[in-house]
PDB file of N, CA and C in Angstrom:
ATOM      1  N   UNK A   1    -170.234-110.718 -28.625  1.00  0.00           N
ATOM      2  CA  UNK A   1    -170.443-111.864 -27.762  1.00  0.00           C
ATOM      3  C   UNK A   1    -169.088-112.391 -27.324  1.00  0.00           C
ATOM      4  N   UNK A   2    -168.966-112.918 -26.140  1.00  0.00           N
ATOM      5  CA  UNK A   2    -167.741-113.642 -25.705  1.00  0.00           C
ATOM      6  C   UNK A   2    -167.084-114.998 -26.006  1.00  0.00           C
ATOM      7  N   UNK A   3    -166.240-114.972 -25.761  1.00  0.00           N
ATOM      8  CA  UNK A   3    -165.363-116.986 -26.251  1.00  0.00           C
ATOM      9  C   UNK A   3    -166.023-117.490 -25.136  1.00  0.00           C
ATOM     10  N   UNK A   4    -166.168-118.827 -25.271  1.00  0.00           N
ATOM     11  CA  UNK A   4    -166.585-119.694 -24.185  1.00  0.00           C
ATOM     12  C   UNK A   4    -165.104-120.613 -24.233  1.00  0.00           C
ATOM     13  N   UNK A   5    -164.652-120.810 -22.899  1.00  0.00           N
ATOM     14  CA  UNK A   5    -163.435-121.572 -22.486  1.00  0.00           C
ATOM     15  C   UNK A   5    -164.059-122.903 -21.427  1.00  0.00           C
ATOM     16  N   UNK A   6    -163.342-124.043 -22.202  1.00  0.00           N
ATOM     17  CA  UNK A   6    -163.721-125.469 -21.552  1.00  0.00           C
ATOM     18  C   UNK A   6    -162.608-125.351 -19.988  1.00  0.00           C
ATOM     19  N   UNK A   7    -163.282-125.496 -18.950  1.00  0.00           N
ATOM     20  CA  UNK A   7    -162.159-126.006 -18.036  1.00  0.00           C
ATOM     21  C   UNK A   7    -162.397-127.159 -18.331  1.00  0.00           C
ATOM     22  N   UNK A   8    -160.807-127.930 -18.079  1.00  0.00           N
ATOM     23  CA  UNK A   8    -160.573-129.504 -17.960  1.00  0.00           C
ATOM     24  C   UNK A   8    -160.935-129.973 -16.353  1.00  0.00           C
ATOM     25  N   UNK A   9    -161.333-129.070 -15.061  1.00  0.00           N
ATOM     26  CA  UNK A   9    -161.597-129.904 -14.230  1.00  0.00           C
ATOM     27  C   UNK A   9    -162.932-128.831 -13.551  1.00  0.00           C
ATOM     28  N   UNK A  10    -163.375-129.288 -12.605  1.00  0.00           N
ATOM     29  CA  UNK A  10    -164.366-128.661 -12.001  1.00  0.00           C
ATOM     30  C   UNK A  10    -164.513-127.177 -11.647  1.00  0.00           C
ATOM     31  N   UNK A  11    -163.445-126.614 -11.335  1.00  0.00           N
ATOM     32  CA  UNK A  11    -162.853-125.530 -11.421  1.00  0.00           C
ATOM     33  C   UNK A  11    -161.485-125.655 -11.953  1.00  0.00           C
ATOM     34  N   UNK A  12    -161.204-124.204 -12.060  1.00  0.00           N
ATOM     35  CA  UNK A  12    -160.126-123.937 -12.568  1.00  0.00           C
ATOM     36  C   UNK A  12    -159.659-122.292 -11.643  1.00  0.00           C
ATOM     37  N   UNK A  13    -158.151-122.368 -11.522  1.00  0.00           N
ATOM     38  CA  UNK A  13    -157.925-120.998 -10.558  1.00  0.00           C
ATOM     39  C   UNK A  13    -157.909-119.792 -11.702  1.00  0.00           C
ATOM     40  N   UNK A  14    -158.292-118.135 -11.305  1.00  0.00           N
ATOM     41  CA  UNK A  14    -158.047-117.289 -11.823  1.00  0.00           C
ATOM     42  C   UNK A  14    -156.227-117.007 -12.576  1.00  0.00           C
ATOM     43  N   UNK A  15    -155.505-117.581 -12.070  1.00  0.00           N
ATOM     44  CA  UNK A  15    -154.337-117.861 -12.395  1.00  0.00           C
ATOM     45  C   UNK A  15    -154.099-118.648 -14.023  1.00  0.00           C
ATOM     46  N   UNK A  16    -154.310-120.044 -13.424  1.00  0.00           N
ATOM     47  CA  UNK A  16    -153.991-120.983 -14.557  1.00  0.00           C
ATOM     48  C   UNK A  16    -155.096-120.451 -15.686  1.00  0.00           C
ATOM     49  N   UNK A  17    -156.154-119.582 -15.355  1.00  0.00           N
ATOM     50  CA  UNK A  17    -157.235-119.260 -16.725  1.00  0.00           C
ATOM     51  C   UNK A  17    -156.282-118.377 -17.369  1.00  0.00           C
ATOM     52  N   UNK A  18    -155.565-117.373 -16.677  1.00  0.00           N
ATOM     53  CA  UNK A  18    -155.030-116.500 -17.752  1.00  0.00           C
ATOM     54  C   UNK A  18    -153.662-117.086 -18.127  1.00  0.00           C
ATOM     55  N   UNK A  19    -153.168-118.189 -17.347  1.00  0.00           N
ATOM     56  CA  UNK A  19    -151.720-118.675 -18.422  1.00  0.00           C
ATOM     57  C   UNK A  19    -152.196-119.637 -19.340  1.00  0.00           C
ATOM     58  N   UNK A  20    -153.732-119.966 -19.269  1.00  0.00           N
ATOM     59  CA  UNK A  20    -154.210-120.962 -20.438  1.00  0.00           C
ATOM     60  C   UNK A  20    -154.239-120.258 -21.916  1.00  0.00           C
ATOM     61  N   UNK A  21    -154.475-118.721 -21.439  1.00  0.00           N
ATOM     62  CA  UNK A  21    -155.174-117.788 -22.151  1.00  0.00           C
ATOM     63  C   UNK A  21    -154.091-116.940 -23.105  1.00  0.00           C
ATOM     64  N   UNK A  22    -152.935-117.375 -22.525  1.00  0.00           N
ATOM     65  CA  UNK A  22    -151.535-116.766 -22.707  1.00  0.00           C
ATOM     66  C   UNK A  22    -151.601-115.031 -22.272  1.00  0.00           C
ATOM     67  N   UNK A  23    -152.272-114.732 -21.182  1.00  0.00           N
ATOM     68  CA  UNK A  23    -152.540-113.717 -20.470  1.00  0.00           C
ATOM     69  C   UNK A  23    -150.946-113.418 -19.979  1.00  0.00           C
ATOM     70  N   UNK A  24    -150.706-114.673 -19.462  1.00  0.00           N
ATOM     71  CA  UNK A  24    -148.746-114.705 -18.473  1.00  0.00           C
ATOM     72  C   UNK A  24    -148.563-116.018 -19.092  1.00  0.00           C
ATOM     73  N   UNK A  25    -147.216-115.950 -18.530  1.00  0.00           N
ATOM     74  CA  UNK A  25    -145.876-117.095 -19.238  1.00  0.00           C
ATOM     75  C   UNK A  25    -145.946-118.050 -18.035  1.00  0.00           C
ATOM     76  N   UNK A  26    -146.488-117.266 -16.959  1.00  0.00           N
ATOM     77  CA  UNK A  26    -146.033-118.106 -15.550  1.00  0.00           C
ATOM     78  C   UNK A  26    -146.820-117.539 -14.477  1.00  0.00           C
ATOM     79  N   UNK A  27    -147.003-118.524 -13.815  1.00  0.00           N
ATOM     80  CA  UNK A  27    -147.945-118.277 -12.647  1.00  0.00           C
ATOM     81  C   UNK A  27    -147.812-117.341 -11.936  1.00  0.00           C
ATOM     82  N   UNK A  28    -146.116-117.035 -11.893  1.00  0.00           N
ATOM     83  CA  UNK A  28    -146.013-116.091 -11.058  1.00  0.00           C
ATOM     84  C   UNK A  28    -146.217-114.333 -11.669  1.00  0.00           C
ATOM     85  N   UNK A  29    -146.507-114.023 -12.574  1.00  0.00           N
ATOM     86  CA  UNK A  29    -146.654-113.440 -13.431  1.00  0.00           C
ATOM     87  C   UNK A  29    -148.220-113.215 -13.001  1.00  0.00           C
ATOM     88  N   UNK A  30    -149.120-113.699 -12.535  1.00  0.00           N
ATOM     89  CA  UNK A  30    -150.815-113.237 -12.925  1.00  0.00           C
ATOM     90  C   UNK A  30    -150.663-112.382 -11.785  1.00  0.00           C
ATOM     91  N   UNK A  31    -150.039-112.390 -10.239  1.00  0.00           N
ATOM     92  CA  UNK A  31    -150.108-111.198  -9.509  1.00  0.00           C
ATOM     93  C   UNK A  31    -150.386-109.801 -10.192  1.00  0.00           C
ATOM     94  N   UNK A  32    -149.006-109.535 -10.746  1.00  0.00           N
ATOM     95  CA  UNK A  32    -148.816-107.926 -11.277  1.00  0.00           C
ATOM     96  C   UNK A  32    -149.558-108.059 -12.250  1.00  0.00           C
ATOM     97  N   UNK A  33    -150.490-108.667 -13.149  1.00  0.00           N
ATOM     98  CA  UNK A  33    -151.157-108.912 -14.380  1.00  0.00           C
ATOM     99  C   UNK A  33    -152.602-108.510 -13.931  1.00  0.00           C
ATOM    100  N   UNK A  34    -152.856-109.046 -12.374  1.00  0.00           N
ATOM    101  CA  UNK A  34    -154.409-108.827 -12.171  1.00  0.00           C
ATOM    102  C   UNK A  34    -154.021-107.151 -11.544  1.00  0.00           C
ATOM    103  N   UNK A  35    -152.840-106.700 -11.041  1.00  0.00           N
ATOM    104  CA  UNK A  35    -152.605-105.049 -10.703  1.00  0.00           C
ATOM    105  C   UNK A  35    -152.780-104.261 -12.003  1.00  0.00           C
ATOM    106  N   UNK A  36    -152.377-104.667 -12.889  1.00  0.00           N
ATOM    107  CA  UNK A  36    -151.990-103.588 -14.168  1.00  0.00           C
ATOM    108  C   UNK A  36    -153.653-103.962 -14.418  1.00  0.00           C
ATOM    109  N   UNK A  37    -153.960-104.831 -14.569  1.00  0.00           N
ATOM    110  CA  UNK A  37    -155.182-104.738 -16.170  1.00  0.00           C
ATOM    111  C   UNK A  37    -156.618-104.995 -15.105  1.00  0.00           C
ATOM    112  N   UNK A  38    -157.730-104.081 -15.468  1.00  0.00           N
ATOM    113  CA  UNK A  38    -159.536-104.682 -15.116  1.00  0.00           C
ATOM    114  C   UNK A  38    -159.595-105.720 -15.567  1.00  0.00           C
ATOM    115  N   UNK A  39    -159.816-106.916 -14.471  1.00  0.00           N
ATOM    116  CA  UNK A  39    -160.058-108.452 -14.413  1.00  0.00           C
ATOM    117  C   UNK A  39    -161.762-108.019 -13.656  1.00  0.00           C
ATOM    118  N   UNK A  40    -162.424-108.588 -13.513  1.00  0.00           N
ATOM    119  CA  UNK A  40    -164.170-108.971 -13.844  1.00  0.00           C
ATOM    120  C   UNK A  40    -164.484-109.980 -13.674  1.00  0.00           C
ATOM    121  N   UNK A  41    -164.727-110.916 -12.616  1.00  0.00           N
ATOM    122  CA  UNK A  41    -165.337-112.183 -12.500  1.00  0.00           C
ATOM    123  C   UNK A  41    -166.849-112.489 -11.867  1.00  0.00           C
ATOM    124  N   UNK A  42    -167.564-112.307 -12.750  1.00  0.00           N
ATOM    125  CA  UNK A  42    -169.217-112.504 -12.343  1.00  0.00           C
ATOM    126  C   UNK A  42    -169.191-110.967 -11.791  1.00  0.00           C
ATOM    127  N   UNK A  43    -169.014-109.869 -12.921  1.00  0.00           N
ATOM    128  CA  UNK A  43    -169.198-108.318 -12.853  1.00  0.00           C
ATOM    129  C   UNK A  43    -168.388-107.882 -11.789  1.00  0.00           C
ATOM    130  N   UNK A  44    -167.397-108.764 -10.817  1.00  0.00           N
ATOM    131  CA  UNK A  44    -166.894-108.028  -9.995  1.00  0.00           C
ATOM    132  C   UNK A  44    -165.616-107.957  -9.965  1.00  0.00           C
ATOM    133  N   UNK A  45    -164.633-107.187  -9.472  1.00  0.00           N
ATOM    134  CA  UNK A  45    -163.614-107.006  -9.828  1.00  0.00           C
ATOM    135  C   UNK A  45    -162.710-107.840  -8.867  1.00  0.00           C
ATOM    136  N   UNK A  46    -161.987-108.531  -9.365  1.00  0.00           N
ATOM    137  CA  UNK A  46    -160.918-109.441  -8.862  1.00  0.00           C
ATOM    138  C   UNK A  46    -159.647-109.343  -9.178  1.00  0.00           C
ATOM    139  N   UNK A  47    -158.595-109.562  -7.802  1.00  0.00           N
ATOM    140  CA  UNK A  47    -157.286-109.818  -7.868  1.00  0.00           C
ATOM    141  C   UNK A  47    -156.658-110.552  -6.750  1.00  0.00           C
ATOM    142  N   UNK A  48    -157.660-112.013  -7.068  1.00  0.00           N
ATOM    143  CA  UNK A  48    -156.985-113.038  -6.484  1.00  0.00           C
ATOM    144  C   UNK A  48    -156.489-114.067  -7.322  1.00  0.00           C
ATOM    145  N   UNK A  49    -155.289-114.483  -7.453  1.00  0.00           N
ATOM    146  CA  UNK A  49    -154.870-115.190  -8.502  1.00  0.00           C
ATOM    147  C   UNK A  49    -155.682-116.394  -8.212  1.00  0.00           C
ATOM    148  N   UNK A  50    -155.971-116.960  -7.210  1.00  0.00           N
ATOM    149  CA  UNK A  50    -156.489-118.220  -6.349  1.00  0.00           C
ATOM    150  C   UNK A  50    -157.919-118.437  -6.629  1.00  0.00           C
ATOM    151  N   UNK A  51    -158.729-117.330  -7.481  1.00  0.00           N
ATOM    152  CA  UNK A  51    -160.170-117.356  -6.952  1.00  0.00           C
ATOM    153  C   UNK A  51    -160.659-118.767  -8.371  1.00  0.00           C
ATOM    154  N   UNK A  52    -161.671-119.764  -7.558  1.00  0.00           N
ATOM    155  CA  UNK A  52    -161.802-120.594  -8.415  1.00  0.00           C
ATOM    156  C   UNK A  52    -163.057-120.100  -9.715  1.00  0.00           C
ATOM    157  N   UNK A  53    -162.750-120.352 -10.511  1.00  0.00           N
ATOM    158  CA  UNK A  53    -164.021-120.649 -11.475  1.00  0.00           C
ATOM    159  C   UNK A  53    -164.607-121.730 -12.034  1.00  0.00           C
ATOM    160  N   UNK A  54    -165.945-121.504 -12.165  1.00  0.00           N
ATOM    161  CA  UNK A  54    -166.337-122.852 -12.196  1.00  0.00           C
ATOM    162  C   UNK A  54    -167.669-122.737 -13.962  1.00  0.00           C
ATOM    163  N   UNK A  55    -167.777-123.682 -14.612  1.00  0.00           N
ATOM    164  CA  UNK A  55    -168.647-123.553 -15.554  1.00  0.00           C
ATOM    165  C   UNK A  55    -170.078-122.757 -15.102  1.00  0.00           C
ATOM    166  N   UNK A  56    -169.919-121.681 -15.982  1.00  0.00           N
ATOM    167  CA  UNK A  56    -171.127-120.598 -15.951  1.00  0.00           C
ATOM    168  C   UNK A  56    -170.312-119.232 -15.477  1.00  0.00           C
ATOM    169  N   UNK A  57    -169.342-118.870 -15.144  1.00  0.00           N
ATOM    170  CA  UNK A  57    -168.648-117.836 -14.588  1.00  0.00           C
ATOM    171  C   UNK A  57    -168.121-117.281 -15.637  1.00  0.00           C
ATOM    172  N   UNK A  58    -168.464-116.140 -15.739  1.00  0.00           N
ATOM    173  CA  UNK A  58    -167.889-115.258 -16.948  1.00  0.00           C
ATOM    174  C   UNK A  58    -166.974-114.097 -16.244  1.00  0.00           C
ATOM    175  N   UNK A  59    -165.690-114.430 -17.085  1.00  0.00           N
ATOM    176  CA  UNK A  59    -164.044-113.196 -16.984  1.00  0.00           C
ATOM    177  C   UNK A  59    -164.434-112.317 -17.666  1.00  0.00           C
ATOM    178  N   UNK A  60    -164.087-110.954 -17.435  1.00  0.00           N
ATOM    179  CA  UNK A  60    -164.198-109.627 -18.666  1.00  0.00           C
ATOM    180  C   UNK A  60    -162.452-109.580 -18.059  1.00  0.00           C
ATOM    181  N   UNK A  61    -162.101-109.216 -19.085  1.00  0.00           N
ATOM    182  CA  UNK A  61    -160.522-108.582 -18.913  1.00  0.00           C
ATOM    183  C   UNK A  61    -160.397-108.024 -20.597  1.00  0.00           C
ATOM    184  N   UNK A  62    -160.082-106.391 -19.831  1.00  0.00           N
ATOM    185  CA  UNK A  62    -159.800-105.510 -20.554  1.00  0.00           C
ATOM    186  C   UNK A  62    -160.510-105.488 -21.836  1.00  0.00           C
ATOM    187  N   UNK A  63    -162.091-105.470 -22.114  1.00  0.00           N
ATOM    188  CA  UNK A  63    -163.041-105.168 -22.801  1.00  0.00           C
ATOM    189  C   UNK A  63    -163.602-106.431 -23.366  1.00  0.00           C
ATOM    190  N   UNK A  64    -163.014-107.431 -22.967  1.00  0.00           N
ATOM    191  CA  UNK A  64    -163.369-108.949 -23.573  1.00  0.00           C
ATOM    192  C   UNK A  64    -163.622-109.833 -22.695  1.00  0.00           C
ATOM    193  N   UNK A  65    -164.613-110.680 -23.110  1.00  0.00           N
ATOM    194  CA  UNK A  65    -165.644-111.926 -22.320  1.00  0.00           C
ATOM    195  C   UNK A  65    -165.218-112.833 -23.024  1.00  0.00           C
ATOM    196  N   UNK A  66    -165.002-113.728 -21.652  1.00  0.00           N
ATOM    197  CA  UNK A  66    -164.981-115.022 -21.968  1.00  0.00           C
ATOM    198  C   UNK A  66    -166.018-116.044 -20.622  1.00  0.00           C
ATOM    199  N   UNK A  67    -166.258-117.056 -21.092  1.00  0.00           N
ATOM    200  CA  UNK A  67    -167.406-117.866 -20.380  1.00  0.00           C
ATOM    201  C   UNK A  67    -167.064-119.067 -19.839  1.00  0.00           C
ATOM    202  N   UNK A  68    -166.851-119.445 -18.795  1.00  0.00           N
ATOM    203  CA  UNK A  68    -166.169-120.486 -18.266  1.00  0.00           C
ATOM    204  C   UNK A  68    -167.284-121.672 -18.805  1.00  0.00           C
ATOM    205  N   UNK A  69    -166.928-122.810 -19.368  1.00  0.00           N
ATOM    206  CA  UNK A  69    -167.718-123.877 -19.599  1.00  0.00           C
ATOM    207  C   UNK A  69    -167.276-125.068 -19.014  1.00  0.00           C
TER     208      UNK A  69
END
């Protein structure tokens, strides 16, 4: 089963989820992060650092779920 992750606001960007996640050190860092590694947002594959998530949206990255709450 997957982690469930609280956003602190209504959404949250694909970006700031993985520097919450300690995915990257820095924002600028999730570009080449969503190139190298399978990112998964609601089964589909994403590499927009920008794309929002919102509670109920589930990330797979690199064999692991997590659940936007």
């Amino acid at each position: 089963m997957g982690e469930e992750k609280q956003a602190l606001k209504e959404h949250i960007t694909l970006g700031q989820f993985l520097k919450a996640q300690n995915f990257i050190s820095s924002g600028g860092e999730a570009k080449h992060f969503l190139i190298e590694h399978v990112v998964l947002v609601n089964q589909e594959k994403e590499q927009r650092r920008g794309r929002k998530l919102y509670p109920g949206d589930t990330v797979h990255i690199d064999q692991q779920s997590y659940t936007i709450t």
